[in-house]
Protein backbone atom coordinates (compact mmCIF):
# COMPACT_ATOMS: atom_id res chain seq x y z
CA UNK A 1 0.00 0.00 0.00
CA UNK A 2 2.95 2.31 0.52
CA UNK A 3 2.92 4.70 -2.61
CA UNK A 4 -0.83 4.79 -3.19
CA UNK A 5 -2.84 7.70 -2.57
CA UNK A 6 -4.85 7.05 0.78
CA UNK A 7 -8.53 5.71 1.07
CA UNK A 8 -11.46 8.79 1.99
CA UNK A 9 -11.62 9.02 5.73
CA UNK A 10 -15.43 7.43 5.44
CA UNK A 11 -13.71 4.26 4.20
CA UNK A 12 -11.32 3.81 6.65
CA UNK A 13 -11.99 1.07 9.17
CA UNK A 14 -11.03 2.28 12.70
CA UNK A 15 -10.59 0.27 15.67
CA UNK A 16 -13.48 1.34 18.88
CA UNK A 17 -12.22 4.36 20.62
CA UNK A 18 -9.85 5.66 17.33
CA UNK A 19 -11.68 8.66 16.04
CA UNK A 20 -9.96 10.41 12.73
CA UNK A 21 -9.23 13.80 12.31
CA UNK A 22 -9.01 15.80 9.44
CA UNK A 23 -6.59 18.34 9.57
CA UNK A 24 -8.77 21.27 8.55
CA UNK A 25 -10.93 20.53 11.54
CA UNK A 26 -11.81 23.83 13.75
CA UNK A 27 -9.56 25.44 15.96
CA UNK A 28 -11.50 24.61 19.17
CA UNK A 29 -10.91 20.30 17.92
CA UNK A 30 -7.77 20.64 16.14
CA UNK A 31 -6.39 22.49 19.49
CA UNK A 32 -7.35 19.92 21.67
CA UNK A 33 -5.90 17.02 19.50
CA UNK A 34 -2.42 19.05 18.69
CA UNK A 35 -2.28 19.61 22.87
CA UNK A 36 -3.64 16.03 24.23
CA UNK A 37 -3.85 13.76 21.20
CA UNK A 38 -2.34 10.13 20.72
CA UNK A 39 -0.48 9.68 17.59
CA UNK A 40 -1.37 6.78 15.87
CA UNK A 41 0.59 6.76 12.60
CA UNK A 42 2.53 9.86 11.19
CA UNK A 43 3.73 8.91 7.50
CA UNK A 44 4.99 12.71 7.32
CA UNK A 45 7.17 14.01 11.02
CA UNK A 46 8.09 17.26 9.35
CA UNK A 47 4.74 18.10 8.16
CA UNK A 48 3.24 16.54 11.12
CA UNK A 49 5.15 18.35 13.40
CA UNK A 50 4.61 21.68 11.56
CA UNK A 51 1.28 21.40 12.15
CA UNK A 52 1.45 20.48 15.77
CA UNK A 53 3.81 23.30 16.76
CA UNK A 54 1.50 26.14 15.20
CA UNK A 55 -1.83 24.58 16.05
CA UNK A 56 -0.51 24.95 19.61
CA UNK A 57 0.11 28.20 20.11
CA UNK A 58 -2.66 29.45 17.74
CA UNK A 59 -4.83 27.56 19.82
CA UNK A 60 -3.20 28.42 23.60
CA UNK A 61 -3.43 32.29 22.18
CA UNK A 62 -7.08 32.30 20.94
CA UNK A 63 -7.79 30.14 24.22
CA UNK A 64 -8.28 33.20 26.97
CA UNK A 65 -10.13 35.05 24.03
CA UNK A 66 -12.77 32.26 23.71
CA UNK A 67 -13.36 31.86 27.16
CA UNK A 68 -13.94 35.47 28.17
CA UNK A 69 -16.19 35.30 25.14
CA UNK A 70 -18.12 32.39 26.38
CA UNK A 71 -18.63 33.91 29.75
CA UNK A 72 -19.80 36.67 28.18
CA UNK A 73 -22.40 34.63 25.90
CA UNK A 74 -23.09 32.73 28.77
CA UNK A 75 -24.05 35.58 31.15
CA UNK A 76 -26.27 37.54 28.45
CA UNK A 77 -28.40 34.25 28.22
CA UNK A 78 -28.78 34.15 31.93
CA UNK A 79 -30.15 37.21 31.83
CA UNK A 80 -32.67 36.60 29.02
């Protein structure tokens, strides 16, 4: 299989538990997996690790920002 382009992520059998991630996911998902994720295969270290590195501190910088912003959302539907 090495060489071939790789199946669509809807075809891929996963073991229970293994959830895959697309790369272009969301900040808020993408953060959380480049901070806490288990690496599972990685057919590409510098690219991988690009991508790792400045998902990280895009997603530690926006994190403050986001949760002042869900207090805030949060205490304007509290009070109606």
């Amino acid at each position: 299989m090495v060489g071939t382009d790789p199946p669509p992520p809807w075809k891929v059998d996963l073991p229970a538990g293994v959830d895959l991630l697309v790369l272009g996911a969301a900040l808020e998902l993408a953060g959380r997996v480049a901070l806490h994720g288990q690496l599972l295969f990685d057919d590409d270290p510098p690219a991988r690790m690009r991508w790792q590195a400045q998902t990280r501190l895009v997603y530690l910088d926006e994190e403050d920002r986001q949760r002042r912003l869900d207090r805030i959302y949060r205490a304007g539907r509290t009070r109606g």
